[in-house]
Protein backbone atom coordinates (compact mmCIF):
# COMPACT_ATOMS: atom_id res chain seq x y z
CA UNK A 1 -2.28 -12.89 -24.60
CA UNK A 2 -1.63 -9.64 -22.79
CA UNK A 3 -2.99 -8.68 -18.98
CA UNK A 4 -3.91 -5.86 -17.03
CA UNK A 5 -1.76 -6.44 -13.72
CA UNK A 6 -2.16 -4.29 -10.88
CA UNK A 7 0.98 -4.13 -8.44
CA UNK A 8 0.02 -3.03 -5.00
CA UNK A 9 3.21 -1.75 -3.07
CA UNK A 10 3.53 1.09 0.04
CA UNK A 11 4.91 3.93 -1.28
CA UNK A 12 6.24 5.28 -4.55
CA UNK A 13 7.63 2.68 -7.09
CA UNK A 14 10.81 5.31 -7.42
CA UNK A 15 12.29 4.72 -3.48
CA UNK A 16 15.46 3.32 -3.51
CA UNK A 17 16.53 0.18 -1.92
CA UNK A 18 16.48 -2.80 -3.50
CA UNK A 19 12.79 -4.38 -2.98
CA UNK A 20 11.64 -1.61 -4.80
CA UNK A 21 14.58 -2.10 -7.67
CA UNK A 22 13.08 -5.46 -7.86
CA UNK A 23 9.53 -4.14 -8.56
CA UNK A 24 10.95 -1.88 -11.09
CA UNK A 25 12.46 -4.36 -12.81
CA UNK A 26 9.33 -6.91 -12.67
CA UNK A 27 7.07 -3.87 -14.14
CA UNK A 28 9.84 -3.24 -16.72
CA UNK A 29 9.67 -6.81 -17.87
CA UNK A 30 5.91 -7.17 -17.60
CA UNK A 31 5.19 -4.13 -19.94
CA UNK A 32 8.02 -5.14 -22.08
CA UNK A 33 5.91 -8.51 -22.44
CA UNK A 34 2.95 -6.18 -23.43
CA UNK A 35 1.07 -6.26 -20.30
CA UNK A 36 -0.71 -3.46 -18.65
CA UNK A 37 0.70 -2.82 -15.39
CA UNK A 38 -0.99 -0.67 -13.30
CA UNK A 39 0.96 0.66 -9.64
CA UNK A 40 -2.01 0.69 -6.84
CA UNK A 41 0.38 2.43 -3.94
CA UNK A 42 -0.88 2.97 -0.21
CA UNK A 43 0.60 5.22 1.82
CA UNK A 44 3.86 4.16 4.31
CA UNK A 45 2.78 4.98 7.60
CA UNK A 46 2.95 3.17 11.16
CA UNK A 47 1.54 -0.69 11.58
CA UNK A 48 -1.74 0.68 13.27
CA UNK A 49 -2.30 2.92 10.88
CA UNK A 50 -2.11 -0.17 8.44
CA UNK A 51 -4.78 -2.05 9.95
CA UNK A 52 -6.89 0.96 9.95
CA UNK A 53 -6.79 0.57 5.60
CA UNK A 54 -8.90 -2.98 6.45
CA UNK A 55 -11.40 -0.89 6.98
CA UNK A 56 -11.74 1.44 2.98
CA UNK A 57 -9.37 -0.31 1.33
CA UNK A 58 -10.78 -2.90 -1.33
CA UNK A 59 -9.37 -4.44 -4.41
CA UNK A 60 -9.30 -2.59 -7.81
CA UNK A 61 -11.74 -3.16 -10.14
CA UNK A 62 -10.45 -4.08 -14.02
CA UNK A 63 -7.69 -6.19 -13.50
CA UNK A 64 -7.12 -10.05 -14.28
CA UNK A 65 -4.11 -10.40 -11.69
CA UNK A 66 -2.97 -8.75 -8.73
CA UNK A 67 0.81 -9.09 -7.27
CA UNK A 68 0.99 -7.63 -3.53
CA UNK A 69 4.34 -6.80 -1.82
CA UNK A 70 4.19 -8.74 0.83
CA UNK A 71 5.05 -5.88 3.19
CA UNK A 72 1.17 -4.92 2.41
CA UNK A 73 -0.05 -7.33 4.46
CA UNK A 74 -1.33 -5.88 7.71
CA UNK A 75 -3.78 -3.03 5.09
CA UNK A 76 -4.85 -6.31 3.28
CA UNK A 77 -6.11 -8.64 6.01
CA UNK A 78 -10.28 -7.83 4.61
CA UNK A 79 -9.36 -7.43 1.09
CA UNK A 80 -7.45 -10.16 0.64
CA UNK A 81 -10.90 -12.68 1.80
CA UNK A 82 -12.09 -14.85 -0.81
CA UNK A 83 -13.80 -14.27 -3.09
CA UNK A 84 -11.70 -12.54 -5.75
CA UNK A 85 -12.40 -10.65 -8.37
CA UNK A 86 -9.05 -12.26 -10.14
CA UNK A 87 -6.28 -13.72 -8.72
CA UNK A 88 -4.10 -12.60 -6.12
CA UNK A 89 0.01 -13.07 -5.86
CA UNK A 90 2.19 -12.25 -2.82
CA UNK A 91 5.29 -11.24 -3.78
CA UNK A 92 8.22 -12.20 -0.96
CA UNK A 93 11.48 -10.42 -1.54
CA UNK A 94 13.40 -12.01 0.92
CA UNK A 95 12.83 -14.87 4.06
CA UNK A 96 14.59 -14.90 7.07
């Protein structure tokens, strides 16, 4: 059974360091899989500009799973409230 992900990251998928060769390679594996992966990217700016997405930003309509970088976090505070439309993954590159 194939999905329509949705992949929510800040930025373009194409920067280069190596959270964003890890979301490359997820998205390659994914579609190779036969899912539908759709890239939902929000803009890098500064942290209070972040918190100012709480206020427009909501989920996407149409998909059956959604994987957030983790970095997303302070634009997703609202959006991420239950309930969802689907569920919703955070995806941690690294801990400290």
């Amino acid at each position: 059974m194939y999905m329509k992900i949705g992949l929510l990251i800040y930025g373009s998928l194409d920067t280069v360091s190596g959270g964003y060769l890890y979301d490359r390679k997820l998205v390659e594996y994914l579609r190779a899989q036969g899912d539908t992966v759709e890239i939902i990217s929000l803009p890098w700016r500064n942290y209070a500009a972040h918190l100012m997405d709480n206020f427009r930003f909501r989920l996407p309509p149409g998909l059956e799973l959604l994987i957030e970088d983790e970095l997303n976090h302070p634009s997703l505070i609202r959006a991420n409230r239950p309930p969802h439309p689907y569920p919703v993954i955070s995806l941690v590159h690294h801990l400290r």
